[in-house]
C-alpha atoms as a PDB file:
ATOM      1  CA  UNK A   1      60.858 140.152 100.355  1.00  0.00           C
ATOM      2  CA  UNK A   2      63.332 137.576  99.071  1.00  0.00           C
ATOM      3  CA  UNK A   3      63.594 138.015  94.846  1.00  0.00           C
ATOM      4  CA  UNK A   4      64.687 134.962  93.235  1.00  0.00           C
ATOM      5  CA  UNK A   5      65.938 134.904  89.725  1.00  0.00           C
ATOM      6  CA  UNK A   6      64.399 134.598  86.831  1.00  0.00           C
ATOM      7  CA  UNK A   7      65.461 131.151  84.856  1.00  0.00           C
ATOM      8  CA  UNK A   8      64.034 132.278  81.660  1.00  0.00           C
ATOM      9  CA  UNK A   9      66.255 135.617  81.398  1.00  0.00           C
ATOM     10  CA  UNK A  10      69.629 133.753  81.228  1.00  0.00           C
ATOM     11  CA  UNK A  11      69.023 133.081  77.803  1.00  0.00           C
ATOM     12  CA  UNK A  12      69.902 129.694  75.441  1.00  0.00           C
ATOM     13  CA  UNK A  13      73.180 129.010  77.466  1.00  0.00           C
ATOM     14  CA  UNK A  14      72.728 126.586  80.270  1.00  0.00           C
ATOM     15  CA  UNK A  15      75.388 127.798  82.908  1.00  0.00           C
ATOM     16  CA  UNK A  16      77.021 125.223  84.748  1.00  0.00           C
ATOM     17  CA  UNK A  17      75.195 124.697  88.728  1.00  0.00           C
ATOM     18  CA  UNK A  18      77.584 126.043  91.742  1.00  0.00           C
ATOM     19  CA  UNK A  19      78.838 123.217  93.559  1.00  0.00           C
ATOM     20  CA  UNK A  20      78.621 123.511  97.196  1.00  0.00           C
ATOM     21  CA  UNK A  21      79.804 120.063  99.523  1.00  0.00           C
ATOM     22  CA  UNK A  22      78.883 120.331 103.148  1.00  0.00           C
ATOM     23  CA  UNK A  23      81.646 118.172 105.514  1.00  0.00           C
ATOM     24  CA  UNK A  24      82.411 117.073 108.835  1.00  0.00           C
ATOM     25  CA  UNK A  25      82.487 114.678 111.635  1.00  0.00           C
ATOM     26  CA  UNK A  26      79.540 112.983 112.291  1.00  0.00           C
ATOM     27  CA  UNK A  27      76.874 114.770 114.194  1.00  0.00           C
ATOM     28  CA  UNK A  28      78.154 118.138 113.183  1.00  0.00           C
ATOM     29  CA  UNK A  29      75.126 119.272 112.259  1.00  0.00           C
ATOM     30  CA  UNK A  30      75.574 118.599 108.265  1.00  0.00           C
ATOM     31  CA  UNK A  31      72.203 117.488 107.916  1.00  0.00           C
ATOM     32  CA  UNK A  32      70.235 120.602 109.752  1.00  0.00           C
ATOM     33  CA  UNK A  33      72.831 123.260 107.633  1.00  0.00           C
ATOM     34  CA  UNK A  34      71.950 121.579 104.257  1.00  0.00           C
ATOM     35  CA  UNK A  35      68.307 121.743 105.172  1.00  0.00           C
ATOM     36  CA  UNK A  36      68.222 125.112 105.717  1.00  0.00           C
ATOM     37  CA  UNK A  37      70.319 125.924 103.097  1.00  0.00           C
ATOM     38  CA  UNK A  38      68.467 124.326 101.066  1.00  0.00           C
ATOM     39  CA  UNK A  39      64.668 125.724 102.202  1.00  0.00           C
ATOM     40  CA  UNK A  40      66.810 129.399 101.570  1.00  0.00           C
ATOM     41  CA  UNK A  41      67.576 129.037  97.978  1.00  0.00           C
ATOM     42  CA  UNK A  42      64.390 127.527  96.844  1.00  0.00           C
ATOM     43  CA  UNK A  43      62.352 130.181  98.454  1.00  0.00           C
ATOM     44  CA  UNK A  44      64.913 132.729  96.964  1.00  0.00           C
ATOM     45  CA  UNK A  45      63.753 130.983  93.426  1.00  0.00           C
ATOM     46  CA  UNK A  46      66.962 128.642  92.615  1.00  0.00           C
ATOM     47  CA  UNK A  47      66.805 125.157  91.033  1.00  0.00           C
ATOM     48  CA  UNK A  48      68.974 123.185  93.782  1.00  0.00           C
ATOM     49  CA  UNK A  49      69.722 119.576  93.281  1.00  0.00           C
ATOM     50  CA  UNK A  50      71.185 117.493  96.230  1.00  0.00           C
ATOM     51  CA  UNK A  51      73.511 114.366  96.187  1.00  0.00           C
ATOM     52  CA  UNK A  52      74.418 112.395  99.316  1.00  0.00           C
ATOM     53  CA  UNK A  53      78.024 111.077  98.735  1.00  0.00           C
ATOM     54  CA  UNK A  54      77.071 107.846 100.171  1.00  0.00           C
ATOM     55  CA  UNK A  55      74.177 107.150  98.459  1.00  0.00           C
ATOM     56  CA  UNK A  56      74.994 108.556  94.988  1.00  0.00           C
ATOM     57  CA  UNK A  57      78.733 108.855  94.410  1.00  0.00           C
ATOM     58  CA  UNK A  58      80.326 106.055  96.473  1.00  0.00           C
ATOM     59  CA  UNK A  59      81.426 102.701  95.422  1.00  0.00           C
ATOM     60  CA  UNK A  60      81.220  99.357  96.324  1.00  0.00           C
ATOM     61  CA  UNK A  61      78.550 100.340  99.219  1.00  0.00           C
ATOM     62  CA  UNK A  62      77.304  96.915 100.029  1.00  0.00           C
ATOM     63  CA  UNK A  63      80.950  95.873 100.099  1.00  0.00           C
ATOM     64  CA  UNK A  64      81.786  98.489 102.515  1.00  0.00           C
ATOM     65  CA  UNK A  65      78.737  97.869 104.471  1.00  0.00           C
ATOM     66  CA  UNK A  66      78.865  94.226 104.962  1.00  0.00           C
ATOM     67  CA  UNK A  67      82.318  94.378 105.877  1.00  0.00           C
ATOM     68  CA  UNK A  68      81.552  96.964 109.182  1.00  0.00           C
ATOM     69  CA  UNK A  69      78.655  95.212 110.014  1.00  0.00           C
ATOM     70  CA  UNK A  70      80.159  91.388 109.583  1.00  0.00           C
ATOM     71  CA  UNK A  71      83.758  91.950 109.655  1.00  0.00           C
ATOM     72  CA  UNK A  72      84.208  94.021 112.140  1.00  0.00           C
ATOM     73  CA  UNK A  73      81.206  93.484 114.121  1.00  0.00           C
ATOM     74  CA  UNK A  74      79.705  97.142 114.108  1.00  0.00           C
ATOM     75  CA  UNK A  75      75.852  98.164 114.821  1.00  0.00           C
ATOM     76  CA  UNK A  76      73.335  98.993 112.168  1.00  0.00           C
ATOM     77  CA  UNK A  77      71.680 102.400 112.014  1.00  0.00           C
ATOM     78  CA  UNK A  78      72.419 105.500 113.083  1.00  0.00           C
ATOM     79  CA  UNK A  79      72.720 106.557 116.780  1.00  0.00           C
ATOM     80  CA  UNK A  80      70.670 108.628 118.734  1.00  0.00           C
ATOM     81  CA  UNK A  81      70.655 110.491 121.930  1.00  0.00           C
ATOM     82  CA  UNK A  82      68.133 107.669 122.938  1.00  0.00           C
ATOM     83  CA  UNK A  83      69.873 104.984 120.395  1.00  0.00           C
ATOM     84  CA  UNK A  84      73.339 105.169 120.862  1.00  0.00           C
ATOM     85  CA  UNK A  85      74.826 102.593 118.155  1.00  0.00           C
ATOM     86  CA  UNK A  86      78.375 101.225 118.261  1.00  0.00           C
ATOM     87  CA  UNK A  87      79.980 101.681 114.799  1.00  0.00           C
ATOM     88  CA  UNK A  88      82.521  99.539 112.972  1.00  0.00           C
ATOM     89  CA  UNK A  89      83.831 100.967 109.900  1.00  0.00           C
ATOM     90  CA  UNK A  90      85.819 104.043 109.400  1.00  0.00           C
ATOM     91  CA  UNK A  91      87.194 104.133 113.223  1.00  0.00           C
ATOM     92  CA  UNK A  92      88.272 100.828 112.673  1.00  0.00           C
ATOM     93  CA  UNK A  93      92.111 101.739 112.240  1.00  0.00           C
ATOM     94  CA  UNK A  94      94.070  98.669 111.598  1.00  0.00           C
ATOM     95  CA  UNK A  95      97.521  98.650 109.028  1.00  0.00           C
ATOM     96  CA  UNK A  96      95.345  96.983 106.693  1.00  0.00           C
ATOM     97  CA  UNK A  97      92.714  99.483 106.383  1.00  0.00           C
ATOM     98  CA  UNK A  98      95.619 102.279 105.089  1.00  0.00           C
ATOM     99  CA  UNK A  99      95.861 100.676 101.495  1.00  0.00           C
ATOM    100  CA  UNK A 100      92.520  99.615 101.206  1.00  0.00           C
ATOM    101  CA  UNK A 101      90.862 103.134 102.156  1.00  0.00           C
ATOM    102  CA  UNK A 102      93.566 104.528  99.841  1.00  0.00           C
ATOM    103  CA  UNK A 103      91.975 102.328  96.743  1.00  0.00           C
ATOM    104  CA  UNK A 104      88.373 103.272  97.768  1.00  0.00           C
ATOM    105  CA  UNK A 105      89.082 106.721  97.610  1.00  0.00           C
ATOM    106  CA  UNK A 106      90.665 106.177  94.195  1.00  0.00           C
ATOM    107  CA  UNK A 107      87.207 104.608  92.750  1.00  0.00           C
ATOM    108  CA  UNK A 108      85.338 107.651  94.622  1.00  0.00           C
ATOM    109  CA  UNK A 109      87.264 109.994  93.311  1.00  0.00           C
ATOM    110  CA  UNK A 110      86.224 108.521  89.830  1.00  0.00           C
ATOM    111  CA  UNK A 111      82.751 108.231  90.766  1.00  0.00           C
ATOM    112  CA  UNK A 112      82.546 111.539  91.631  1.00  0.00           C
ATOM    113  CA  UNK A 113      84.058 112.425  88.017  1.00  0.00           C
ATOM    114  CA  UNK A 114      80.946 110.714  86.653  1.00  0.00           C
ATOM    115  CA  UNK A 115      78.668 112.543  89.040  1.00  0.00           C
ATOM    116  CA  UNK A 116      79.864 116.239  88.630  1.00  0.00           C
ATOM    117  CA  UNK A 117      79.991 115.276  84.777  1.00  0.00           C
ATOM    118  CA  UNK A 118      76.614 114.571  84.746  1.00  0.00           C
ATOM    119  CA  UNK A 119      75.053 117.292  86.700  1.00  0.00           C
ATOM    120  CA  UNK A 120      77.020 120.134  85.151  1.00  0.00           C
ATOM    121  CA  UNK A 121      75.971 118.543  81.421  1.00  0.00           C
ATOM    122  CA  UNK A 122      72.474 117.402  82.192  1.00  0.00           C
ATOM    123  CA  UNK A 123      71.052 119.004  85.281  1.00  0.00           C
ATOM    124  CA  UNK A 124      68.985 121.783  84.614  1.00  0.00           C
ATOM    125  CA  UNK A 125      69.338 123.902  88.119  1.00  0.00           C
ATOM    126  CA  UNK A 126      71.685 126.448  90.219  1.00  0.00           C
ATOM    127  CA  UNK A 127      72.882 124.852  92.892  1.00  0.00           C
ATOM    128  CA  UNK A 128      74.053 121.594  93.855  1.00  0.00           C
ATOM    129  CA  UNK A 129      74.294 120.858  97.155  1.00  0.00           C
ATOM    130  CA  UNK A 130      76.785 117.464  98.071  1.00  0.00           C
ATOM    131  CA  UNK A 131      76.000 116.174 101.691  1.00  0.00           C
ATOM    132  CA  UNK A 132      79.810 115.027 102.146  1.00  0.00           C
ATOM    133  CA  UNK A 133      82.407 114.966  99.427  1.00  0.00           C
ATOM    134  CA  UNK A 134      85.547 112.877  98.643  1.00  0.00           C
ATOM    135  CA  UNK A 135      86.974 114.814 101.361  1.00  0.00           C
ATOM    136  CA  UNK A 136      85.359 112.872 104.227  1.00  0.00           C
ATOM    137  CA  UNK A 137      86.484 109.677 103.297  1.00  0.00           C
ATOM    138  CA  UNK A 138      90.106 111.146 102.946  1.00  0.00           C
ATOM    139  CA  UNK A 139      89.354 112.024 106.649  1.00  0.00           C
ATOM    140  CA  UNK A 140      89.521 108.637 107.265  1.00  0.00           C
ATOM    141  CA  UNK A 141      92.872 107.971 106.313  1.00  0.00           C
ATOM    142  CA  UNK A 142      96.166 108.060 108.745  1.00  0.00           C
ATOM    143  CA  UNK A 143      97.725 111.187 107.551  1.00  0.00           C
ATOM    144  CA  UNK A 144     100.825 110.727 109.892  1.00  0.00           C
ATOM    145  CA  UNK A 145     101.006 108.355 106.713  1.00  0.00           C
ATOM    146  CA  UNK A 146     103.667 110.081 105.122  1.00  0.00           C
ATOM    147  CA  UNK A 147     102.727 107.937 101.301  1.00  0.00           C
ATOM    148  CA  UNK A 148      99.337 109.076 102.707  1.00  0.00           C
ATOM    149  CA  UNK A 149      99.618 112.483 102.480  1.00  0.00           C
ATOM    150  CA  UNK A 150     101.499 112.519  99.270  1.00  0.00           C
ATOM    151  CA  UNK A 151      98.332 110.317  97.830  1.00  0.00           C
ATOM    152  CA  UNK A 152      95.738 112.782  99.172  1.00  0.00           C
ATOM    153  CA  UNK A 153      98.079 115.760  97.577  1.00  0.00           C
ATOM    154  CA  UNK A 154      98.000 113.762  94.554  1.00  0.00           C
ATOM    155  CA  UNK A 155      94.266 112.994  94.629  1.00  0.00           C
ATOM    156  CA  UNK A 156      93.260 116.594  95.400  1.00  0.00           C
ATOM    157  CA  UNK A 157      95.108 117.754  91.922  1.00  0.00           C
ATOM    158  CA  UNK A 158      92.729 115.617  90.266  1.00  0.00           C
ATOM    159  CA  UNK A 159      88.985 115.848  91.701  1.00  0.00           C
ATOM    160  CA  UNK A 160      86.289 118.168  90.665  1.00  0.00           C
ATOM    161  CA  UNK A 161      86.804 121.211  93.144  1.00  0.00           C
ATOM    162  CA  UNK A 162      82.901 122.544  94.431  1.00  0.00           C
ATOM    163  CA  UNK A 163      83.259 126.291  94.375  1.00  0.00           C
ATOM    164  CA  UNK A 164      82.442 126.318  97.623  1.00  0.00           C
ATOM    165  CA  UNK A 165      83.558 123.668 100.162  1.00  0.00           C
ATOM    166  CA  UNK A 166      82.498 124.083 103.489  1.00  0.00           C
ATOM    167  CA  UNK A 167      83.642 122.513 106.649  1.00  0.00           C
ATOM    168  CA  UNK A 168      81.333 122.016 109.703  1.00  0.00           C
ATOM    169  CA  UNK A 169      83.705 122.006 112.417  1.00  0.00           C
ATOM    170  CA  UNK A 170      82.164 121.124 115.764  1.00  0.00           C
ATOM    171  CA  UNK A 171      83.147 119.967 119.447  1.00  0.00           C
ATOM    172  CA  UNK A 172      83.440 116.624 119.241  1.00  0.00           C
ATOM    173  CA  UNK A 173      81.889 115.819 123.062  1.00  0.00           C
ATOM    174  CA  UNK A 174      78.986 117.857 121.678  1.00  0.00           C
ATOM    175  CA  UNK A 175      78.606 116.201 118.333  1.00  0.00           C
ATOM    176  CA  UNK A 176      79.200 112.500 119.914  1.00  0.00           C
ATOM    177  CA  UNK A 177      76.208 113.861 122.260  1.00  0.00           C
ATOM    178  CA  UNK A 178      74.183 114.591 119.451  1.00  0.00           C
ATOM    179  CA  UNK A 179      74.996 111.909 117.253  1.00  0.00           C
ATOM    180  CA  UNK A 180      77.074 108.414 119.107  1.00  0.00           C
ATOM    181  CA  UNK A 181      77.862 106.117 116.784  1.00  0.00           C
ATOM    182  CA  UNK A 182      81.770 106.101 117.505  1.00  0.00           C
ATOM    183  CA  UNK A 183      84.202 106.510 120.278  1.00  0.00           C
ATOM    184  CA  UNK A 184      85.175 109.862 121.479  1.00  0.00           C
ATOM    185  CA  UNK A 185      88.666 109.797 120.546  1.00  0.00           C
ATOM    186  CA  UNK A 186      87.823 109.165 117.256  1.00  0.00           C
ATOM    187  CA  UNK A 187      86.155 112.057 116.790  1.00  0.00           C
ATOM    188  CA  UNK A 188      89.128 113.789 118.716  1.00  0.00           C
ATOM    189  CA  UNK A 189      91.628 112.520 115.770  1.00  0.00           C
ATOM    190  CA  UNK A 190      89.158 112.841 112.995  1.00  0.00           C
ATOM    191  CA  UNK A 191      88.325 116.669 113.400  1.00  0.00           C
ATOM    192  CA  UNK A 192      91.806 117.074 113.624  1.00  0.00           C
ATOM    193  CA  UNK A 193      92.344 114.920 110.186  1.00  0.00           C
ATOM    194  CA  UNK A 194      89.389 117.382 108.785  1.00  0.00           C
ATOM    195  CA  UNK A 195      91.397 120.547 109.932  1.00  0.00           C
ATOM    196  CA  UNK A 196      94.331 119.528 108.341  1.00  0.00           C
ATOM    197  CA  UNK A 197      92.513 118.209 105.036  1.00  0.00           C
ATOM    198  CA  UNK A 198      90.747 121.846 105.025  1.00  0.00           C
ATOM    199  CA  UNK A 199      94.059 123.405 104.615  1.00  0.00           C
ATOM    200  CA  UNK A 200      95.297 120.805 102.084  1.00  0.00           C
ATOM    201  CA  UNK A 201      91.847 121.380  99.666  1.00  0.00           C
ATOM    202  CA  UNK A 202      91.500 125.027 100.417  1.00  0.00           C
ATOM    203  CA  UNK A 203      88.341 124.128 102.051  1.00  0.00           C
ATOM    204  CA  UNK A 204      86.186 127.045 104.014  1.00  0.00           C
ATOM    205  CA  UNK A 205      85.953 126.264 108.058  1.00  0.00           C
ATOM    206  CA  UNK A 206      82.469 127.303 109.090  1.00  0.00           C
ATOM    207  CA  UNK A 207      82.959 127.291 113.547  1.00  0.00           C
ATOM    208  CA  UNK A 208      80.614 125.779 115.762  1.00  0.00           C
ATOM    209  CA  UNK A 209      77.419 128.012 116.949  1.00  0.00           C
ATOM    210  CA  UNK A 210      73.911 127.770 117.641  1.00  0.00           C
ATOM    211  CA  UNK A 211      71.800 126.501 113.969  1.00  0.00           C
ATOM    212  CA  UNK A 212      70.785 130.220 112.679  1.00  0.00           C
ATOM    213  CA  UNK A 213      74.341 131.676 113.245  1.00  0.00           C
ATOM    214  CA  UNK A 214      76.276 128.843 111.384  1.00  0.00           C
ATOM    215  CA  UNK A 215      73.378 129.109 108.834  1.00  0.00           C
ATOM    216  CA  UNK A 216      74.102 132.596 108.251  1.00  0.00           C
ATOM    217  CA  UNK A 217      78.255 132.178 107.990  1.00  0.00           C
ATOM    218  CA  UNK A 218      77.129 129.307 105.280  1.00  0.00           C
ATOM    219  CA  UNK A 219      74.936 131.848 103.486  1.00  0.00           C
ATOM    220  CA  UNK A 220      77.374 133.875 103.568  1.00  0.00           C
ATOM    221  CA  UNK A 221      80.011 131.953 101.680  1.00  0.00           C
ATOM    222  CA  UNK A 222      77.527 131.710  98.365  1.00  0.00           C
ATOM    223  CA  UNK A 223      77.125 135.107  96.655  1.00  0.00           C
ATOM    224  CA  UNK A 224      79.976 136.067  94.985  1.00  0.00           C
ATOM    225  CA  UNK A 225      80.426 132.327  94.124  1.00  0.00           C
ATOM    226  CA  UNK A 226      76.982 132.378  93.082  1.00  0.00           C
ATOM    227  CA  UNK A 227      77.474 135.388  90.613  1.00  0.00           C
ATOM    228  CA  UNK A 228      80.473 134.001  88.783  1.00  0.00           C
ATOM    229  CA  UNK A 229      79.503 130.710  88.537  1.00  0.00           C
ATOM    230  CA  UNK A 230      75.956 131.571  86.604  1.00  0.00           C
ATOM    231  CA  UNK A 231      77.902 133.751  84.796  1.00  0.00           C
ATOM    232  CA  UNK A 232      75.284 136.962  85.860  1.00  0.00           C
ATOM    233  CA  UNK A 233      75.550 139.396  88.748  1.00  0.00           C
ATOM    234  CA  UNK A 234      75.036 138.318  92.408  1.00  0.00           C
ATOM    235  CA  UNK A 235      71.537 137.782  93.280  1.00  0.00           C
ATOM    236  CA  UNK A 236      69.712 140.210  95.033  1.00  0.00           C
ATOM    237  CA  UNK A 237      68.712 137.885  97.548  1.00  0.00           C
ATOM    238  CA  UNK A 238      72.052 137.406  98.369  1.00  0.00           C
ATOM    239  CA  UNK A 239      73.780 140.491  98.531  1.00  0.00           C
ATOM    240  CA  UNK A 240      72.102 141.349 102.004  1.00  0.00           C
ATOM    241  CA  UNK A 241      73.275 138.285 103.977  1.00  0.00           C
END
């Protein structure tokens, strides 16, 4: 049976949550991994929290939105085997997107300040779980850029790290399959823009594999991480995966 731990034991000190941000092209299967993840740990006993970059840490959204649905013409919604949309926003890879992707980062990167600040101050749980992180908008960028890369080096040197920062890598002919919203050779050049970001941010590549095998590499990524960042030895729970 699957022992949790026991939230009353850890005494007055409120440990800071583990930080865990979930990444990757779009239809790599972020969604079903944090899901699972997710169902895991709360059976297991853990407070988990979770924060959709998008929707919680991101700035300017209607901005943003307007200008890939107006702007640039793009669908609303997200595609669908059945629904395939046609996306306008972060494929669209004009000179003038470069500078003004490289300010939107800069106001993420402080809105993700405020975020982490909060949660590790006045969140009461174990894990928090980000679905995407300042590292898939930087996935955006052109990073043959070389001012781009030295920004992103710069950047990384001053965003909250998650202790552990996955990457979903996937086949992009598969994940467009699953998930078409944008051309396929955008996916082509994004995963390779993730790859190379992954190196840059030390982040951990999780390969592509059926649901319960990519679940377990993710699972497996947690304990010691766990352990050290409650400040207590590894869960039980964990120590078997």
């Amino acid at each position: 049976m699957i022992r949790g731990t026991n939230p009353g034991a850890r005494g007055s000190r409120n440990p800071s949550p583990l930080l865990v941000s979930f990444s990757g092209i779009d239809g790599a299967g972020k969604t079903t991994q944090i899901d699972a993840l997710v169902s895991f740990l709360k059976e297991a006993g853990l407070r988990v929290k979770q924060i959709a970059f998008w929707d919680d840490v991101a700035t300017l959204k209607s901005l943003r939105e307007n200008a890939g649905h107006k702007l640039f013409k793009g669908d609303k919604g997200v595609g669908s085997p059945d629904n395939p949309v046609n996306r306008r926003d972060k494929n669209v890879q004009s000179w003038y997107m470069l500078p003004v992707r490289l300010g939107l980062c800069a106001l993420d990167a402080l809105g993700l300040w405020c975020v982490v600040l909060k949660v590790r101050s006045g969140l009461d749980v174990d894990v928090v779980i980000f679905d995407r992180y300042l590292y898939d908008q930087m996935a955006n960028l052109n990073l043959d850029n070389g001012a781009a890369r030295l920004y992103l080096k710069l950047l990384l040197r001053c965003v909250p790290r998650p202790g552990v920062a996955l990457l979903l890598d996937a086949d992009p002919v598969l994940a467009r399959a699953r998930k078409p919203e944008y051309p396929l050779d955008f996916l082509v050049m994004n995963r390779a823009r993730y790859l190379a970001i992954s190196k840059m941010a030390g982040m951990k590549v999780i390969h592509a594999g059926p649901p319960e095998v990519v679940a377990t590499h993710v699972r497996r990524e947690l304990p010691e991480k766990l352990g050290h960042f409650q400040n207590r030895p590894t869960p039980e729970f964990l120590t078997g995966t």
